[in-house]
Structure formats: structure tokens, C-alpha cells
Protein backbone atom coordinates (compact mmCIF):
# COMPACT_ATOMS: atom_id res chain seq x y z
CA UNK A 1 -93.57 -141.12 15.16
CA UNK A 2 -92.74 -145.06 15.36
CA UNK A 3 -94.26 -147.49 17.68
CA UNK A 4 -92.59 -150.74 18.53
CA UNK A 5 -94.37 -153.59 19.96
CA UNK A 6 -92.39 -155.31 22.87
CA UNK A 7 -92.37 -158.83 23.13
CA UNK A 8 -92.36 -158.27 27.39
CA UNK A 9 -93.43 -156.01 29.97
CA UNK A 10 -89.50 -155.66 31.12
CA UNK A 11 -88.69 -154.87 27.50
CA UNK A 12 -90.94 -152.19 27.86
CA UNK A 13 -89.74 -151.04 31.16
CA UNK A 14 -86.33 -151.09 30.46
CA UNK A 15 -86.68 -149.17 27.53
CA UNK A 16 -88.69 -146.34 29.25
CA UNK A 17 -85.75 -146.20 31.67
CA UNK A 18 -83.34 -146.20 29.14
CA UNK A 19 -85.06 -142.87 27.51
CA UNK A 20 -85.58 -141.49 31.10
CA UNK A 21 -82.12 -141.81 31.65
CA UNK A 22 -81.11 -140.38 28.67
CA UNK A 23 -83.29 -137.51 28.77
CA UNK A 24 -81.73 -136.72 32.71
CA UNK A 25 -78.52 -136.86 31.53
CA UNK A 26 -79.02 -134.33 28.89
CA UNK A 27 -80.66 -131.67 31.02
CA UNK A 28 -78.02 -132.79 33.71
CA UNK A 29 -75.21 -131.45 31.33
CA UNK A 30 -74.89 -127.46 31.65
CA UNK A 31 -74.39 -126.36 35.76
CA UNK A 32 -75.20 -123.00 36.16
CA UNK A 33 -74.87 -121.39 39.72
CA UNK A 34 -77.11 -118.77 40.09
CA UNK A 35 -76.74 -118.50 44.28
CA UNK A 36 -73.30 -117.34 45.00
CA UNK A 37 -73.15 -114.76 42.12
CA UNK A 38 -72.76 -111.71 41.96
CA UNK A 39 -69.12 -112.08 43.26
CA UNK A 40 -66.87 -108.87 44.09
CA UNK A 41 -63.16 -109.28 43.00
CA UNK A 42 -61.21 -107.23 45.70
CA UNK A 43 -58.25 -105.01 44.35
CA UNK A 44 -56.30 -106.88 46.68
CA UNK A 45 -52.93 -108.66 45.73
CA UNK A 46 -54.79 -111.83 47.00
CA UNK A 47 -58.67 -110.80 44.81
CA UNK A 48 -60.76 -114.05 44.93
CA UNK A 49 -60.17 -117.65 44.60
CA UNK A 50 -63.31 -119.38 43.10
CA UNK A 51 -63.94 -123.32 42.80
CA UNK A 52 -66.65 -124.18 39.31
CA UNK A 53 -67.71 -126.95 40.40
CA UNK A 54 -68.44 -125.72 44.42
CA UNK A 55 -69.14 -122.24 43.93
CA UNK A 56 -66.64 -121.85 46.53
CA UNK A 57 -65.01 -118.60 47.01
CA UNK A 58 -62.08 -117.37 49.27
CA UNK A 59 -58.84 -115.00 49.89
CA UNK A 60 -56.42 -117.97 49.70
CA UNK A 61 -56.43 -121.02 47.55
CA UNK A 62 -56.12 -122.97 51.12
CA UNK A 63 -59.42 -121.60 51.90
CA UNK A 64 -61.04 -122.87 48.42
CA UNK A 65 -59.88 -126.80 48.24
CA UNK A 66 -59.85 -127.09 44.20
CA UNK A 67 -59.87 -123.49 43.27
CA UNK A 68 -60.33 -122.94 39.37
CA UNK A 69 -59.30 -119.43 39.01
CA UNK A 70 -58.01 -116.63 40.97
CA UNK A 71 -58.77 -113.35 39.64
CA UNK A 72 -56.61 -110.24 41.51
CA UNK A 73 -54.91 -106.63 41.18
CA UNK A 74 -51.02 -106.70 40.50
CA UNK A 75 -49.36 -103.76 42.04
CA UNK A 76 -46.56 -104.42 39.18
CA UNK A 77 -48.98 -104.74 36.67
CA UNK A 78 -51.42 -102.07 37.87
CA UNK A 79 -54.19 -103.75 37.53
CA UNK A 80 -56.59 -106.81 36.94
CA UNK A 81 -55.24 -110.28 36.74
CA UNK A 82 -55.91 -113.74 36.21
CA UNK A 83 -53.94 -116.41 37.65
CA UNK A 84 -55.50 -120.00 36.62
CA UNK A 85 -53.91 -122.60 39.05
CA UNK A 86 -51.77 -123.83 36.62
CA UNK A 87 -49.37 -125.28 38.54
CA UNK A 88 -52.07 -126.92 40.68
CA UNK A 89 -54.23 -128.46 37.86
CA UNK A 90 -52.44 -128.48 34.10
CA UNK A 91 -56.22 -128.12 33.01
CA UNK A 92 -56.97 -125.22 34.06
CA UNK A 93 -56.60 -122.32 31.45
CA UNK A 94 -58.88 -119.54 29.56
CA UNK A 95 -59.62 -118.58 26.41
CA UNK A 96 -56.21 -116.61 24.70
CA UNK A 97 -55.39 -115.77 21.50
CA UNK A 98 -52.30 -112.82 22.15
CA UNK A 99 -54.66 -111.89 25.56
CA UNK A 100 -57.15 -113.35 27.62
CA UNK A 101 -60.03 -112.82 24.94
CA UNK A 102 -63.27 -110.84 25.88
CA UNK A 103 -65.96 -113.51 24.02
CA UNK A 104 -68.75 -112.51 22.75
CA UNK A 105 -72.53 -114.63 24.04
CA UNK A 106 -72.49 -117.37 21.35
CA UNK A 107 -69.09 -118.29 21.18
CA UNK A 108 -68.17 -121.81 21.29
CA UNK A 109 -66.07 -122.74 24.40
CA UNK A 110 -64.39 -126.02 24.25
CA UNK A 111 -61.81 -128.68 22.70
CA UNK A 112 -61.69 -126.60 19.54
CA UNK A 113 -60.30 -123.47 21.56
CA UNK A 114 -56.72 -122.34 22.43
CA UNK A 115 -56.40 -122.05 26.07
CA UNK A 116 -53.63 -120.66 28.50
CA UNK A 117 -52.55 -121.24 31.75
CA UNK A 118 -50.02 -118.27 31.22
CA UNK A 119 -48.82 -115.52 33.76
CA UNK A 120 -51.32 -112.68 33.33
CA UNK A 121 -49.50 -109.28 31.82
CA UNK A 122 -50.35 -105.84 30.93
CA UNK A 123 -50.34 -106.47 27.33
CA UNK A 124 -52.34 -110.07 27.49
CA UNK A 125 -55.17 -108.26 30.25
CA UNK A 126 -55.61 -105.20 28.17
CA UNK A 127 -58.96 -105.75 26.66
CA UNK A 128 -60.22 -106.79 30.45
CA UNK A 129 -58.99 -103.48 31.77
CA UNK A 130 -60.62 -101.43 29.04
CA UNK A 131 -63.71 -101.83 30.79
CA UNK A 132 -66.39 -104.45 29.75
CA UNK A 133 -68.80 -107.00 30.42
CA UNK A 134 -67.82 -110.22 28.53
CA UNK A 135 -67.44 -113.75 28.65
CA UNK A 136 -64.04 -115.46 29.73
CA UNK A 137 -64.05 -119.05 28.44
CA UNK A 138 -62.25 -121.45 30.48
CA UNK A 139 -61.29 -124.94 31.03
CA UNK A 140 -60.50 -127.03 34.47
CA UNK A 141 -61.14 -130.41 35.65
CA UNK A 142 -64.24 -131.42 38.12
CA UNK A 143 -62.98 -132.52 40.78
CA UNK A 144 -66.58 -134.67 41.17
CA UNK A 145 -65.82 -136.06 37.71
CA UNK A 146 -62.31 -136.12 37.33
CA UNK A 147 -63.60 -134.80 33.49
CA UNK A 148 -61.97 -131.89 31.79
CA UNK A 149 -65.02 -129.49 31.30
CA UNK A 150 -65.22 -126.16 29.49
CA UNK A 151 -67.50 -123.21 31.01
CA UNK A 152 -67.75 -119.34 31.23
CA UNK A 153 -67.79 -116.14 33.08
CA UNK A 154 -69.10 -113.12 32.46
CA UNK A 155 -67.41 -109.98 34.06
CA UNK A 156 -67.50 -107.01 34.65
CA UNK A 157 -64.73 -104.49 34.68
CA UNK A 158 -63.66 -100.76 34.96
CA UNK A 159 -62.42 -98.80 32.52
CA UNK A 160 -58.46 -97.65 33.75
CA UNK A 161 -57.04 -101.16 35.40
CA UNK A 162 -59.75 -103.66 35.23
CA UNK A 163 -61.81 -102.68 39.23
CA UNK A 164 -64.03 -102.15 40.43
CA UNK A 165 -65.00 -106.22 39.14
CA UNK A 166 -67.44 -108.53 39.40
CA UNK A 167 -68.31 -112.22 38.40
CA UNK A 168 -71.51 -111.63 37.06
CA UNK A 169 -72.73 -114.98 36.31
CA UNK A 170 -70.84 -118.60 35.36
CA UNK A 171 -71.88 -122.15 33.78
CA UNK A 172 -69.95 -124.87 32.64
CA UNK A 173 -70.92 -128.17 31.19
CA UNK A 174 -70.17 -130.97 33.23
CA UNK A 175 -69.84 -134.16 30.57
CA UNK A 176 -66.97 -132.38 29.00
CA UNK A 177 -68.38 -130.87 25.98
CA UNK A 178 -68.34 -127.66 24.28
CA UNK A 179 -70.44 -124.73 25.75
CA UNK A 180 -71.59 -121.52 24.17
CA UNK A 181 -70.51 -118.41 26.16
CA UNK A 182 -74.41 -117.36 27.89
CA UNK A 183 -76.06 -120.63 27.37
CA UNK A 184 -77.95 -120.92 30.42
CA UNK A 185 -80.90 -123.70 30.60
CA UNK A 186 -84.32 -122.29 30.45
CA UNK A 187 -85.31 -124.03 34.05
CA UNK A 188 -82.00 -121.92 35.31
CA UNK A 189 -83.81 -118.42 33.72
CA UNK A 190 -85.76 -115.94 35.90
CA UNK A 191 -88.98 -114.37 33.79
CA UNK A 192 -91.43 -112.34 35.05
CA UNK A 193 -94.86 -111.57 33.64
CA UNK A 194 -95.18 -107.85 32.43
């Protein structure tokens, strides 16, 4: 470990509120909401809207200001759905290679990914109607930051078309940069002693 001598007492201070600073910011960076969840998605044609940054949740986007994602059962589809609010934020997408991917804890969410905004079919939902718990990676802007920031879900579906489903749990990282699907920050965790 170095030591530097300062020349001045403010010297000093500022640079012990320059690391305090820094070290905030860091463990500022990942938001993980651990009050609102678990969150049912109705089969409904109108599911759940849900706002990231909020935590907000609602059966209309006009009663979620901001909503992120919108998660629902298509009648023409038969069965689970995401709709992103594409055409209310250009941002907003999720993880997609030929279908909205299933990720595994660990991947990498971010810049590096291939995201879509796109119309949710059959063929591109399959692997969330197959009946899992995963990760969906996504991508939106904060409306507190105006920043583009990548996060995760994890769901659960039902075997057959996706329901019974639930939001299990959801963090994103609010500077912008990449998250792994899971991370959550060790003062988020619950532990017990055994």
C-alpha cells in the first residue's frame, strides 16, 4: 500500500471525498428491487405492464408512466408474450438471437448483445413457453437518467403456453454498463444462519 504526504489539510480532505465518492458510486451501480417481486403475469390479453426503474406495475401502459415491458397471453398466438414498448422508447428491447433467449445466470447483458424490440411470435417465444425459469436480458432507458441501461429478469413459466408466470426477481445497472444475468449485490442478499 502507498502513502502520500499532502502538502494541506484540504488536499487531504478532498481526496478522502474523492475516494468516498468513488466508492458510492460503485456500490450505487446495480438496482435490484427486491419489494415488489414476486409479480404474477395474468393470462390476460392486457398481462402486466412493469416500469425498471419504479417497480411500477399495472394493466395498461397509462397506468405505468414509463413502462419497460409488457409481458401478456395472445389469444392468436396461444400463449405468452412480450411486447417491449418499442414504439414508445426505441431502447427498449431483450435479448434475441432467432427468439427471445432463455439466459443462463452469468451471462453478460449489455452493449455487446443483440437486442429486439420485435413483435413477439410463436416461433420467437417458444423456449419461454416450454416451461422454465431463466433470465431475460433487456435494455431500456431510465427515465431518472435519461441513460440506456441493461438489466434482467428471471421468470418463471409453464410448460404448454408460457402461464401460469411470474417475475421472479429483476436488477439492472443504472450507469449503463454491462450486467451479468443474477448478479445481485451482497447487501441486496437474504442469508440466514443454519
Amino acid at each position: 500500500m502507498t502513502f502520500r504526504k499532502y502538502r494541506s489539510v484540504l488536499s487531504a480532505v478532498l481526496a478522502a471525498s474523492a475516494l468516498s465518492l468513488a466508492s458510492h458510486g460503485a456500490m450505487a451501480a446495480v438496482i435490484c428491487n427486491t419489494t415488489t417481486v414476486p409479480i404474477t403475469i395474468p393470462q390476460t390479453a392486457d398481462g402486466v405492464y412493469f416500469n425498471y426503474v419504479t417497480g411500477a406495475t399495472g394493466i395498461s401502459g397509462a397506468a405505468v408512466p414509463g413502462f419497460d415491458i409488457n409481458p401478456w397471453f395472445s389469444s392468436s398466438t396461444a400463449g405468452l408474450n412480450f411486447y417491449m414498448g418499442a414504439d414508445v422508447d426505441t431502447n427498449n428491447g431483450a435479448v434475441f438471437g432467432t427468439t427471445y433467449q432463455v439466459l443462463a445466470a452469468g451471462t453478460v447483458i449489455g452493449a455487446g448483445s443483440t437486442f429486439s424490440g420485435a413483435t413477439a411470435t410463436a416461433a420467437n417465444m417458444a423456449d419461454w413457453r416450454a416451461g422454465v425459469t431463466g433470465f431475460l436480458g433487456v435494455r431500456f432507458t431510465n427515465e431518472s437518467t435519461s441513460a440506456v441501461n441493461y438489466g434482467w429478469l428471471n421468470i418463471t413459466t409453464t410448460a404448454g403456453n408460457g402461464f401460469p408466470a411470474r417475475i421472479n426477481s429483476f436488477c439492472f445497472d443504472n450507469t449503463g454498463a454491462d450486467i451479468p444475468a443474477g448478479t445481485t449485490p451482497v447487501s441486496l442478499q437474504t442469508f440466514s444462519v443454519d
